[in-house]
C-alpha atoms as a PDB file:
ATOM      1  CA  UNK A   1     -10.529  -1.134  24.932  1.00  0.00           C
ATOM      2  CA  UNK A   2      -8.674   1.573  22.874  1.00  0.00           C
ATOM      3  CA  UNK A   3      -5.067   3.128  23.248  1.00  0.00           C
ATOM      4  CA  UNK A   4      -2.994   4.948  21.496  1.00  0.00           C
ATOM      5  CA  UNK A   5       1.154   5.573  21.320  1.00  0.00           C
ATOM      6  CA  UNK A   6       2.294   9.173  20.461  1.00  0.00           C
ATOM      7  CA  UNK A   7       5.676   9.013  19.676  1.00  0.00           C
ATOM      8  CA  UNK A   8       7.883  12.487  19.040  1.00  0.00           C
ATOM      9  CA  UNK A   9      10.791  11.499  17.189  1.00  0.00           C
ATOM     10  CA  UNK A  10      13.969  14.101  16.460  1.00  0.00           C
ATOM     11  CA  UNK A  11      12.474  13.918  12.797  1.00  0.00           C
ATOM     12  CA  UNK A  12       8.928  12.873  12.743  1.00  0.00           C
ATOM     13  CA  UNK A  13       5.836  12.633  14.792  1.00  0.00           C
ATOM     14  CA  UNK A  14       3.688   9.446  14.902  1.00  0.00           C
ATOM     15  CA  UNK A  15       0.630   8.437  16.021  1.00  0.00           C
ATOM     16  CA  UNK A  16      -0.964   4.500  16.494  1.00  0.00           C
ATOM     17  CA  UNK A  17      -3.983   3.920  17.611  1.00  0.00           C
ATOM     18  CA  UNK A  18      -5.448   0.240  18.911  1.00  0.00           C
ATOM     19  CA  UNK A  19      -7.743  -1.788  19.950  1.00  0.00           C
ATOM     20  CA  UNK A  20      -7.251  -4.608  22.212  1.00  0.00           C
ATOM     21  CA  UNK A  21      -7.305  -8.437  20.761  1.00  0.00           C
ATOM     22  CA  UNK A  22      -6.880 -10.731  24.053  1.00  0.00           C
ATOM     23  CA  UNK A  23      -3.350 -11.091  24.068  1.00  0.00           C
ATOM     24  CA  UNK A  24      -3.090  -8.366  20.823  1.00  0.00           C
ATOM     25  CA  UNK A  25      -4.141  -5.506  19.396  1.00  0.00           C
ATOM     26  CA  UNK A  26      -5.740  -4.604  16.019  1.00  0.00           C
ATOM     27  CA  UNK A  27      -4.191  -1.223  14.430  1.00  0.00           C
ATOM     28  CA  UNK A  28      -6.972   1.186  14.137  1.00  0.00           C
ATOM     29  CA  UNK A  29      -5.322   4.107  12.821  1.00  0.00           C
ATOM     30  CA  UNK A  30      -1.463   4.705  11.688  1.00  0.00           C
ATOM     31  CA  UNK A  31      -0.115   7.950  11.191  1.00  0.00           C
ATOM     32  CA  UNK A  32       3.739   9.881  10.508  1.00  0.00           C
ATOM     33  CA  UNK A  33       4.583  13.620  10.000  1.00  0.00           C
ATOM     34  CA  UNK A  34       7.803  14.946   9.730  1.00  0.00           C
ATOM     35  CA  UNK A  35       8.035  18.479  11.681  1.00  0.00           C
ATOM     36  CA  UNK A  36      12.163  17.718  12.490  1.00  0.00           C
ATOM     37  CA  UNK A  37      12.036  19.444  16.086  1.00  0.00           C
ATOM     38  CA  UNK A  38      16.156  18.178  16.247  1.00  0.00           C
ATOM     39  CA  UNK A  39      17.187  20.333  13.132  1.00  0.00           C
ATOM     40  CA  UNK A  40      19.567  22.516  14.357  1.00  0.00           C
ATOM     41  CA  UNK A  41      19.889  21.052  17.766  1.00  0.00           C
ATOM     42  CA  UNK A  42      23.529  20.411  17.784  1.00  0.00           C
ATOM     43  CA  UNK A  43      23.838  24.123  17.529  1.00  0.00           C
ATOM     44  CA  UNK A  44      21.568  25.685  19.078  1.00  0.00           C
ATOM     45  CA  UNK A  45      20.460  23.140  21.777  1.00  0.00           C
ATOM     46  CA  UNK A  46      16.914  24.189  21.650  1.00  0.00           C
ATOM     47  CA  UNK A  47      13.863  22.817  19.470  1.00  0.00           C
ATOM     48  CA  UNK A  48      12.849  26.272  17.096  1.00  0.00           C
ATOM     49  CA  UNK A  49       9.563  28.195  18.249  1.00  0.00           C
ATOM     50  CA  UNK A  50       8.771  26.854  14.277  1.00  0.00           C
ATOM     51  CA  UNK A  51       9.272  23.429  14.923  1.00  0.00           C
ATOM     52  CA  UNK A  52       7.258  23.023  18.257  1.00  0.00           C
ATOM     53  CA  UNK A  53       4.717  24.812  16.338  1.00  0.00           C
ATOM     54  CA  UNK A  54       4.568  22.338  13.618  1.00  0.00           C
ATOM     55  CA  UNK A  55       4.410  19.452  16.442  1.00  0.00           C
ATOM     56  CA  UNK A  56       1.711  20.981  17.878  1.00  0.00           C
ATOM     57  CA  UNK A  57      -0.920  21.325  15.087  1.00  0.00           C
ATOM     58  CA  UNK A  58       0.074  17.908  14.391  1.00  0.00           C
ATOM     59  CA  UNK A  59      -1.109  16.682  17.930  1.00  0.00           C
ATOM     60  CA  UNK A  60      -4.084  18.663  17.394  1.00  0.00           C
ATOM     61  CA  UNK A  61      -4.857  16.332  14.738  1.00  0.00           C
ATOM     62  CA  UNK A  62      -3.690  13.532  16.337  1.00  0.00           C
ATOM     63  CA  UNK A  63      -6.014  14.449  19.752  1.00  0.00           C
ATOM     64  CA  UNK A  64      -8.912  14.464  17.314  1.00  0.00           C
ATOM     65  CA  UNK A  65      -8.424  11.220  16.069  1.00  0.00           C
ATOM     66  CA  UNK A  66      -7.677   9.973  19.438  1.00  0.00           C
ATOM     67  CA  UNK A  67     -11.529  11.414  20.526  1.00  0.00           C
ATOM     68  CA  UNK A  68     -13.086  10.018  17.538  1.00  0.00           C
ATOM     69  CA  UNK A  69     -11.988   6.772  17.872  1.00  0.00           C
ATOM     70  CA  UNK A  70     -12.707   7.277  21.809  1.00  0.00           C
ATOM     71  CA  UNK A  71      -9.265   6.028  22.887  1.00  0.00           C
ATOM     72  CA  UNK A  72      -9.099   5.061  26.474  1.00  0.00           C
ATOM     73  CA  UNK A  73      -5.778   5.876  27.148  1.00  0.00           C
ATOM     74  CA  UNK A  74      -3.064   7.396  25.536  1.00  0.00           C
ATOM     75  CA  UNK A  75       0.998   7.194  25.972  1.00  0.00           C
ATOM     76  CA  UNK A  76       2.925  10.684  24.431  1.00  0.00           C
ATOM     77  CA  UNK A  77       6.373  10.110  24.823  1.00  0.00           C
ATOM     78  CA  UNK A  78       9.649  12.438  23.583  1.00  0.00           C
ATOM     79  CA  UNK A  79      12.873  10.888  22.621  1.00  0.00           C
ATOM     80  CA  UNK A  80      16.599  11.728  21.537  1.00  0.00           C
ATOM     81  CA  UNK A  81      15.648  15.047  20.861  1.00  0.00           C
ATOM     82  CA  UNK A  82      13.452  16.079  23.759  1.00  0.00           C
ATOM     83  CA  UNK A  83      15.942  14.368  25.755  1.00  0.00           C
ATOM     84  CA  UNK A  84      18.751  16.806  24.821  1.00  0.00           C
ATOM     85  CA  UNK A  85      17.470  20.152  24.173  1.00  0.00           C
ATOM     86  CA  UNK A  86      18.045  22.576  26.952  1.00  0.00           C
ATOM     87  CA  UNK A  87      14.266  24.120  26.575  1.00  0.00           C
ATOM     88  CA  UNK A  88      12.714  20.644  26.929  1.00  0.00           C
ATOM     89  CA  UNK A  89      10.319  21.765  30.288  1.00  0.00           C
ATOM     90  CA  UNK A  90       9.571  24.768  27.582  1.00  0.00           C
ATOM     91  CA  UNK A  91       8.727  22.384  24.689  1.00  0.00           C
ATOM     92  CA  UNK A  92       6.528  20.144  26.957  1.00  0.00           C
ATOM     93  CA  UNK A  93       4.689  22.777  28.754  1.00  0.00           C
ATOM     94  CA  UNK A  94       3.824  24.523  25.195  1.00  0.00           C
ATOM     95  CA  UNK A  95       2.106  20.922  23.723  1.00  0.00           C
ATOM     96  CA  UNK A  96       0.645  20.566  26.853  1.00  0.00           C
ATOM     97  CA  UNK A  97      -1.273  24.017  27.261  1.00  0.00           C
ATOM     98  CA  UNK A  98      -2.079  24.243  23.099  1.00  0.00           C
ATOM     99  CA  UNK A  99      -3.088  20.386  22.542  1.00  0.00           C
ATOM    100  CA  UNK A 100      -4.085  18.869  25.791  1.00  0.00           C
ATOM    101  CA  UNK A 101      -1.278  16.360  25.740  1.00  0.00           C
ATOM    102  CA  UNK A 102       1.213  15.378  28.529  1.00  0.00           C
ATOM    103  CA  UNK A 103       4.567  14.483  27.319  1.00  0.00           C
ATOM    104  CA  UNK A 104       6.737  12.106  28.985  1.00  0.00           C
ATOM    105  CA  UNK A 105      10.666  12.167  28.416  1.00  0.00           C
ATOM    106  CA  UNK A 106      11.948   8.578  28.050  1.00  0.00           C
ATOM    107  CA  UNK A 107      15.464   7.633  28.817  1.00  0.00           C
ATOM    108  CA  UNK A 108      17.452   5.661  25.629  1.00  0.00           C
ATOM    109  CA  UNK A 109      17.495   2.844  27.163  1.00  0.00           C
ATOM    110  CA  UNK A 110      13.833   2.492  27.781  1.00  0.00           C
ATOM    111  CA  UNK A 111      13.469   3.722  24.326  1.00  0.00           C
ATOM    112  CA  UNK A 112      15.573   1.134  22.954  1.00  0.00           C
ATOM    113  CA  UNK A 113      13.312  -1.391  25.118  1.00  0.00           C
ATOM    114  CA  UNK A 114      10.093  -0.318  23.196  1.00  0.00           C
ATOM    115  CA  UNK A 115      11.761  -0.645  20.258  1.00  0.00           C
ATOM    116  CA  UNK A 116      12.677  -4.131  21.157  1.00  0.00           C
ATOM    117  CA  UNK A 117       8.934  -5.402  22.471  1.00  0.00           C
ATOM    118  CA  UNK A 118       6.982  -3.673  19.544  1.00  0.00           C
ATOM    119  CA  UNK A 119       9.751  -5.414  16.851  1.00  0.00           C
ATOM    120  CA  UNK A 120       9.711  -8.635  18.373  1.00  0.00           C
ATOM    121  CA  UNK A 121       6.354  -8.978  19.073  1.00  0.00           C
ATOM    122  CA  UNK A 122       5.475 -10.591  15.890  1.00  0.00           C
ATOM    123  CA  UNK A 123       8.273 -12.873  15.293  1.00  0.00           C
ATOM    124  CA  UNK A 124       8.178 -16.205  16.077  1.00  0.00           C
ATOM    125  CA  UNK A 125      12.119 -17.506  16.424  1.00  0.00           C
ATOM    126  CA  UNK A 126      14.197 -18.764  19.268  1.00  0.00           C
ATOM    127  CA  UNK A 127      17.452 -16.750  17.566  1.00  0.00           C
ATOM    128  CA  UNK A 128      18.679 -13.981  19.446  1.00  0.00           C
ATOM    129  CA  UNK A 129      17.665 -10.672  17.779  1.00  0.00           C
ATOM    130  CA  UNK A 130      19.670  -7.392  17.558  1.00  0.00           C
ATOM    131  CA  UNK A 131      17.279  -4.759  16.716  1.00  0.00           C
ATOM    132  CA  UNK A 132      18.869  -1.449  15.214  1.00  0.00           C
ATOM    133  CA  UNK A 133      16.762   1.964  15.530  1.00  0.00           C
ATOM    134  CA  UNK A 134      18.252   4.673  13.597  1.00  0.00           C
ATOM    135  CA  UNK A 135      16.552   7.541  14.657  1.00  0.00           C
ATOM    136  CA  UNK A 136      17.005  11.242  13.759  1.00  0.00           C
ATOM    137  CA  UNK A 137      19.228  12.208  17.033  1.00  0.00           C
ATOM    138  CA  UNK A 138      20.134   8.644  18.388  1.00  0.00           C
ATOM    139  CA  UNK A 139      20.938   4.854  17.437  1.00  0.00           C
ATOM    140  CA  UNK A 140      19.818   2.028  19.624  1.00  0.00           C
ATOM    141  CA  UNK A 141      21.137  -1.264  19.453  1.00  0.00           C
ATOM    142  CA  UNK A 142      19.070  -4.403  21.327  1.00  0.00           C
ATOM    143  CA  UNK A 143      20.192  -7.595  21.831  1.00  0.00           C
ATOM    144  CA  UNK A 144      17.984  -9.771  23.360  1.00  0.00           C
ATOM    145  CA  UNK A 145      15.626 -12.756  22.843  1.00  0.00           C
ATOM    146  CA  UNK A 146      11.568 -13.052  23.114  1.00  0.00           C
ATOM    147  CA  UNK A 147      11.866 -13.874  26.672  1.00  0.00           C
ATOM    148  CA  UNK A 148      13.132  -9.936  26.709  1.00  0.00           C
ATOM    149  CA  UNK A 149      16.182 -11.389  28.762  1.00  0.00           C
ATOM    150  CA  UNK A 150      18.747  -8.428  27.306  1.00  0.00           C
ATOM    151  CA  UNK A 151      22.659  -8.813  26.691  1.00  0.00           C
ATOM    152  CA  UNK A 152      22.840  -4.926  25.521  1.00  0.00           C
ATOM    153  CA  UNK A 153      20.443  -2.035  25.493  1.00  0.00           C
ATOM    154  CA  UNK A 154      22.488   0.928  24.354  1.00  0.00           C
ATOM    155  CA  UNK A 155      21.949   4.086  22.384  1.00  0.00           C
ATOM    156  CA  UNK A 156      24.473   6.452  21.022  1.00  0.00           C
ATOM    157  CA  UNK A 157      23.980   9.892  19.715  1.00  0.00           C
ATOM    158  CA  UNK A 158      24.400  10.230  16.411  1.00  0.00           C
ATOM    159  CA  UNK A 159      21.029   9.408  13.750  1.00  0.00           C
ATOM    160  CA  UNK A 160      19.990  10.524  10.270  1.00  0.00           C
ATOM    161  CA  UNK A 161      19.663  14.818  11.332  1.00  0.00           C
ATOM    162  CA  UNK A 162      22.680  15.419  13.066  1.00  0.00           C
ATOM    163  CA  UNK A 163      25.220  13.020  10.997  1.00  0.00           C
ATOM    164  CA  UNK A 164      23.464  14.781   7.888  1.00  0.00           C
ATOM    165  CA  UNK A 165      23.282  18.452   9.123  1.00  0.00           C
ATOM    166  CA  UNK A 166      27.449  18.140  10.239  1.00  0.00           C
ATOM    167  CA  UNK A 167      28.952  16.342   7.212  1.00  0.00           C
ATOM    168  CA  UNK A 168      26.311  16.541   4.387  1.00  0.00           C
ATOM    169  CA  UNK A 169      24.370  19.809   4.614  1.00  0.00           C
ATOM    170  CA  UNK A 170      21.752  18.850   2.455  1.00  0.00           C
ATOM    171  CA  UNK A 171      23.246  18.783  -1.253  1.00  0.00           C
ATOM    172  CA  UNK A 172      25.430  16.256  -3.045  1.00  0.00           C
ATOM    173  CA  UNK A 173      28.261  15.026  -0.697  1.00  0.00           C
ATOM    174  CA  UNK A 174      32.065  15.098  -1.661  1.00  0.00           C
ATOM    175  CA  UNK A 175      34.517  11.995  -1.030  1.00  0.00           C
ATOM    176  CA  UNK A 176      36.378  13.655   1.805  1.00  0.00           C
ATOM    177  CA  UNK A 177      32.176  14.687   3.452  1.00  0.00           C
ATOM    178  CA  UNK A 178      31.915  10.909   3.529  1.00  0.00           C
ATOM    179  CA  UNK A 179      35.367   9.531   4.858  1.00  0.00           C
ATOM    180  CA  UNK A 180      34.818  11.662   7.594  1.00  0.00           C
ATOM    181  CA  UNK A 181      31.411  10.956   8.313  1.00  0.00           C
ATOM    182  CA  UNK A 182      32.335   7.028   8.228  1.00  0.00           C
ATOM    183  CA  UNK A 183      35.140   7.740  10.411  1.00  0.00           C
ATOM    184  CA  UNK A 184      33.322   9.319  12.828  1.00  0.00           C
ATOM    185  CA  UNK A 185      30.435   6.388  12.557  1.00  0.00           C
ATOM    186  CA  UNK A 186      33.187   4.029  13.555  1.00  0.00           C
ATOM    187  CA  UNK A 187      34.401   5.828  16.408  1.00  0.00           C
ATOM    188  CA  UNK A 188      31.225   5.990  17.821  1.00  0.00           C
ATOM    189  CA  UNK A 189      29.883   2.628  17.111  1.00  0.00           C
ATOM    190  CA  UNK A 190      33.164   0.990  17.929  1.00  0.00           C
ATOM    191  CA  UNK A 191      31.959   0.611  22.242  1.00  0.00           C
ATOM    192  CA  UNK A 192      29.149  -0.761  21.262  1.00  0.00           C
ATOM    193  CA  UNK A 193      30.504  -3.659  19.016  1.00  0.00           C
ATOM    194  CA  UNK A 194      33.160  -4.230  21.825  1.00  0.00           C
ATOM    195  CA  UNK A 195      30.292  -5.317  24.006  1.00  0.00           C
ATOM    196  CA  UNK A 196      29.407  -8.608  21.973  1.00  0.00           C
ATOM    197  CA  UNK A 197      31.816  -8.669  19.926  1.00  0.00           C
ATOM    198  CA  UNK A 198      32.258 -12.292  20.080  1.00  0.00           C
ATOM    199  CA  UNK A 199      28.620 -12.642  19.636  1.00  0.00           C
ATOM    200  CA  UNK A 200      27.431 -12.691  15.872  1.00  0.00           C
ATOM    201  CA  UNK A 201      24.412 -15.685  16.771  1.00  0.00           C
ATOM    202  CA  UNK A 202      21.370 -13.679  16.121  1.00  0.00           C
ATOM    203  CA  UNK A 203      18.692 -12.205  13.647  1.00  0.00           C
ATOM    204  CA  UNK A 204      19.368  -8.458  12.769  1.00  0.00           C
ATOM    205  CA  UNK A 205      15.856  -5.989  12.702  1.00  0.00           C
ATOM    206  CA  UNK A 206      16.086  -2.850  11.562  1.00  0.00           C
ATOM    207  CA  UNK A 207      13.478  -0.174  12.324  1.00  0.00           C
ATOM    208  CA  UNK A 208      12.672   3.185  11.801  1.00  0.00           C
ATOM    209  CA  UNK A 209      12.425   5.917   9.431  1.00  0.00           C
ATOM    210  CA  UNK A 210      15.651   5.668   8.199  1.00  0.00           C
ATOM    211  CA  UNK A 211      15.791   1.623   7.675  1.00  0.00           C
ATOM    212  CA  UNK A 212      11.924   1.251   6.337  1.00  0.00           C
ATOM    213  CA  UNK A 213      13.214   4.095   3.962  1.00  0.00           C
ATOM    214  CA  UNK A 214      15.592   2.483   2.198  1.00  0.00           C
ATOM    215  CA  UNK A 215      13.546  -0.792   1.909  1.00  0.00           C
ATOM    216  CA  UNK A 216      11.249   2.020   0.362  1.00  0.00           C
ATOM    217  CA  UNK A 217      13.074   2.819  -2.660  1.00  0.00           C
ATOM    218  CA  UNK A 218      14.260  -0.791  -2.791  1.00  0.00           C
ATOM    219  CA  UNK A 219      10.368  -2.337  -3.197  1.00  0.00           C
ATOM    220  CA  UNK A 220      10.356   1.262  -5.734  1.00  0.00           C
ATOM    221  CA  UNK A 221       7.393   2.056  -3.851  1.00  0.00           C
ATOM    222  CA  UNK A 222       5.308   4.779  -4.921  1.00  0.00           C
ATOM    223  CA  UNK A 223       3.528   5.473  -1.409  1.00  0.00           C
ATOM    224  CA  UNK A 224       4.430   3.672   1.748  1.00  0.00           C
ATOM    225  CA  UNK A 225       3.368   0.536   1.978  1.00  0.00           C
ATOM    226  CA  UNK A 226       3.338  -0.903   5.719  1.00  0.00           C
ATOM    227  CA  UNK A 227       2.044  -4.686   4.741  1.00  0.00           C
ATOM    228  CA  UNK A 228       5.484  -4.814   1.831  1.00  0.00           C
ATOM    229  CA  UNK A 229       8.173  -3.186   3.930  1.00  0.00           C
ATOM    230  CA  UNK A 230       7.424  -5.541   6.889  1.00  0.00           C
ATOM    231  CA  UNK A 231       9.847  -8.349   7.133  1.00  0.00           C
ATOM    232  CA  UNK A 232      11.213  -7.327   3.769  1.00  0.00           C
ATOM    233  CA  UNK A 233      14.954  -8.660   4.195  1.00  0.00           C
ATOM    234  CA  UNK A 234      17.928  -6.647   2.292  1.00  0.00           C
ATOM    235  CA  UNK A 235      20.897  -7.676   1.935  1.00  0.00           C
ATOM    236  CA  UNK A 236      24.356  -5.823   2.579  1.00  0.00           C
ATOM    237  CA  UNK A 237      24.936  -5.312  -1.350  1.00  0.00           C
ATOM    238  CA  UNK A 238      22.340  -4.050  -2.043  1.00  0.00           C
ATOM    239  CA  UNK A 239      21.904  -1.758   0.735  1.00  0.00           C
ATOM    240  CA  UNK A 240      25.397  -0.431  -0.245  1.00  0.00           C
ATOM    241  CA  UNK A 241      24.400  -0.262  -4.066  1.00  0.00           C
ATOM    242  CA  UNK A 242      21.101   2.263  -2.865  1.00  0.00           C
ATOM    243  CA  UNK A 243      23.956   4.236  -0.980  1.00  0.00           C
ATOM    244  CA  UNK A 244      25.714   4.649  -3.808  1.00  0.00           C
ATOM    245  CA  UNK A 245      22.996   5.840  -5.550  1.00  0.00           C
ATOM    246  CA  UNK A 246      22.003   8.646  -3.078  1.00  0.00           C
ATOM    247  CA  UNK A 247      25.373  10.046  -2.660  1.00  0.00           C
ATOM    248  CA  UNK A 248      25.417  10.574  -6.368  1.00  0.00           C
ATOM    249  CA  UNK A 249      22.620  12.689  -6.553  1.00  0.00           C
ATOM    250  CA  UNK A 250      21.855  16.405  -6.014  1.00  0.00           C
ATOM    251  CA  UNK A 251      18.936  17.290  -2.763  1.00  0.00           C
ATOM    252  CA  UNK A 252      16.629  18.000  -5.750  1.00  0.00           C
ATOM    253  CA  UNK A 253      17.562  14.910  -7.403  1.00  0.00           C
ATOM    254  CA  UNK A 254      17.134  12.591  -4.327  1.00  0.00           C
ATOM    255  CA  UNK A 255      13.923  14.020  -3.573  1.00  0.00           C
ATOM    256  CA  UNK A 256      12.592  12.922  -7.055  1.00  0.00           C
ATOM    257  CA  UNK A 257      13.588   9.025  -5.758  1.00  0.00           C
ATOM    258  CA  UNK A 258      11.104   6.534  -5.764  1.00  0.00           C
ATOM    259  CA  UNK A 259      10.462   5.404  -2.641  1.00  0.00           C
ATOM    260  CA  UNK A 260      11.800   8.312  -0.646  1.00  0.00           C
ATOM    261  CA  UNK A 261       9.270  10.590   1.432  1.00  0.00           C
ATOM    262  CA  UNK A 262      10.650  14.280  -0.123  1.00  0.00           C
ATOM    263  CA  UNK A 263      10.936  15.851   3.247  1.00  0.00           C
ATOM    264  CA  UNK A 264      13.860  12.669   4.075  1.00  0.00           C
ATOM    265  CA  UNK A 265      15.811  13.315   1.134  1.00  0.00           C
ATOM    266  CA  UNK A 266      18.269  15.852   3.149  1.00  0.00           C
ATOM    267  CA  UNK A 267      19.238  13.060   5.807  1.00  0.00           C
ATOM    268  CA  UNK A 268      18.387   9.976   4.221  1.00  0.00           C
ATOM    269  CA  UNK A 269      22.403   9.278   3.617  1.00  0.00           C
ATOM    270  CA  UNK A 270      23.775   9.845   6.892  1.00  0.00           C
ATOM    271  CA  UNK A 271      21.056   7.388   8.220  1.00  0.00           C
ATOM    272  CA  UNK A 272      22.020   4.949   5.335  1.00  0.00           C
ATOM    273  CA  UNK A 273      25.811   5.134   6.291  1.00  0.00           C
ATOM    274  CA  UNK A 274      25.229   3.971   9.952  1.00  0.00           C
ATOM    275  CA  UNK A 275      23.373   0.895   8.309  1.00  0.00           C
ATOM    276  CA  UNK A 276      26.052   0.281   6.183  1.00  0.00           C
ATOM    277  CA  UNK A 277      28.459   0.194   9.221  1.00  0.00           C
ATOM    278  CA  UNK A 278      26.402  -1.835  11.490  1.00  0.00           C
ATOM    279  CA  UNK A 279      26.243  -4.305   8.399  1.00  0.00           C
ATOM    280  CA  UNK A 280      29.805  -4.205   7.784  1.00  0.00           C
ATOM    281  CA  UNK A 281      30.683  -5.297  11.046  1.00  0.00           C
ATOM    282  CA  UNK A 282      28.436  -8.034  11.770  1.00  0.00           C
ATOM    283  CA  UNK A 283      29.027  -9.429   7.949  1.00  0.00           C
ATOM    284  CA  UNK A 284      25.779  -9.684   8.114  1.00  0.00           C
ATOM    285  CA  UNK A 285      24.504 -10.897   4.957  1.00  0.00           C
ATOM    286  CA  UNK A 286      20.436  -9.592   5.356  1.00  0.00           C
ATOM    287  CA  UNK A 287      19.028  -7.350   7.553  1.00  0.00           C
ATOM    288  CA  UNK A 288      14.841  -8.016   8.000  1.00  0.00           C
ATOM    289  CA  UNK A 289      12.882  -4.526   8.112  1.00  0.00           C
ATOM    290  CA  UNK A 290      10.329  -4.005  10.345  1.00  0.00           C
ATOM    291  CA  UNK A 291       7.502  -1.871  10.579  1.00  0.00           C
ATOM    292  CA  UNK A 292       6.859  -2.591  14.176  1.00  0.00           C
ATOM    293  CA  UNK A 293       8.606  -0.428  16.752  1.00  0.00           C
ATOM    294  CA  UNK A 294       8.789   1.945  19.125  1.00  0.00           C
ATOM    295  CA  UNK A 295       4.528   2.704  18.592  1.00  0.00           C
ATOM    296  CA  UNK A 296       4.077  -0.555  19.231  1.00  0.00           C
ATOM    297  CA  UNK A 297       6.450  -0.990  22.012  1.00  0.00           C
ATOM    298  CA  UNK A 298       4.417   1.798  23.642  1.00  0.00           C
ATOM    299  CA  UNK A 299       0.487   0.038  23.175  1.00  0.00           C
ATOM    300  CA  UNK A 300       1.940  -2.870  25.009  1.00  0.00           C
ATOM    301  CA  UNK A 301       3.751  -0.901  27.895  1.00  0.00           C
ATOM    302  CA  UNK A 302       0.190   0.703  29.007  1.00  0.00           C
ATOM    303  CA  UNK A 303      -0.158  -2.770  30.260  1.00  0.00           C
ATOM    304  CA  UNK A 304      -4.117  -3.520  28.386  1.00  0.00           C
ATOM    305  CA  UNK A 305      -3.088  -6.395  26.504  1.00  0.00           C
END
């Protein structure tokens, strides 16, 4: 049997399609465009007629893989984004009459659940794990175990667009940009900390655009490599030293960075400075990246495997 997970993202798009193993799946095809339908959002409150646009010929594509490799069911779901934007019954209904595809609207905390089972999945440990998605629109934090028995399941609004898009604006940030951007990263994540605060006993996962990013330029990759960004660990120093970097360079500059998709290089800092926070807190020394999420989450969710 053959599924696939359609996941629209505030930034990207993605597509995985699988084929059922027993108790697994095999990865058939693995796919990620970036048509941003949250740029904007936290001014406008509606995804742009350009941006649904782009997500739709994407899906087209995506559809057409989906028949060739005659999936047997499909999961399409929206996130932060979708979630938020006051034309969301618009958005849907547009994908749905030009592509064929039904779109369901998750809540955060089932998003941050998918994140948990497809990021987990693999990892054989009997640590508690706190998985960290830093999304475009939204952060989720997971703690839980591989019994999925959860102690938090939160997400927060803030992610790589809108932190960027408020205090960066694209070009090379200023001192007092990113105080203020910290500041207001604290304030935010500050509830969630006080939830298990006392509770630093576990295995931190990051996933995502923004976190498999910076692993990116760290491996000085020169495409995207799936099978060397998965479980590559990183520790706080060096996540900090690749910050530093970044915020020292023009939009043009960035965009030249090894490692760093060209169309990320306008919100790749704001993403970086919530990992830097998370990190900060928790003293965690590494943070393991992994290129299992919310995709994966989803193939196990339609319940085939």
């Amino acid at each position: 049997m053959k599924v696939a997970a359609i996941d629209i993202g505030t930034n990207s798009i993605r597509l995985l399609i699988a084929e059922s193993l027993d108790l697994s799946f095999r990865t058939l095809e693995r796919k990620m465009n970036i048509t941003r339908i949250g740029k904007n959002l936290e001014i406008t409150g509606k995804i742009s007629k350009d941006s649904t646009t782009a997500t739709s010929e994407v899906l087209k594509k995506y559809k057409e893989l989906m028949e060739k490799n005659d999936v047997d069911a499909y999961r399409a779901v929206g996130t932060n984004a979708v979630r938020k934007a006051s034309n969301s019954k618009w958005f849907i209904s547009y994908i749905g009459e030009e592509t064929g595809i039904e779109v369901e609207v998750i809540t955060g905390e089932e998003e941050a659940y998918l994140n948990f089972l497809g990021a987990s999945d693999d990892l054989e440990t009997d640590s508690k794990m706190l998985v960290l998605d830093i999304g475009g629109g939204s952060t989720e934090f997971i703690l839980g175990n591989k019994e999925l028995d959860f102690e938090l399941n939160e997400s927060i609004d803030i992610g790589s667009v809108n932190l960027s898009e408020r205090f960066i604006k694209g070009g090379k940030p200023g001192g007092k940009e990113l105080k203020n951007m910290h500041l207001f990263i604290r304030d935010s994540i500050i509830p969630i900390f006080e939830k298990i605060k006392g509770n630093r006993d576990f295995i931190l996962i990051g996933i995502a655009g923004t976190i498999t990013t910076v692993a990116a330029i760290d491996l000085k990759l020169e495409e995207h490599e799936s099978i060397k960004i998965h479980h590559h660990l990183m520790n706080y120093k060096k996540v900090l030293e690749i910050y530093i970097m970044l915020c020292g360079l023009s939009l043009k500059e960035r965009r030249r960075v090894k490692g760093l998709q060209p169309e990320r290089a306008d919100i790749i800092i704001g993403g970086t400075a919530v990992l830097l926070e998370v990190m900060k807190f928790y003293r965690k020394g590494n943070i393991m990246i992994s290129e299992h999420d919310i995709l994966d989450g989803i193939i196990y969710s339609i319940g085939k495997f």
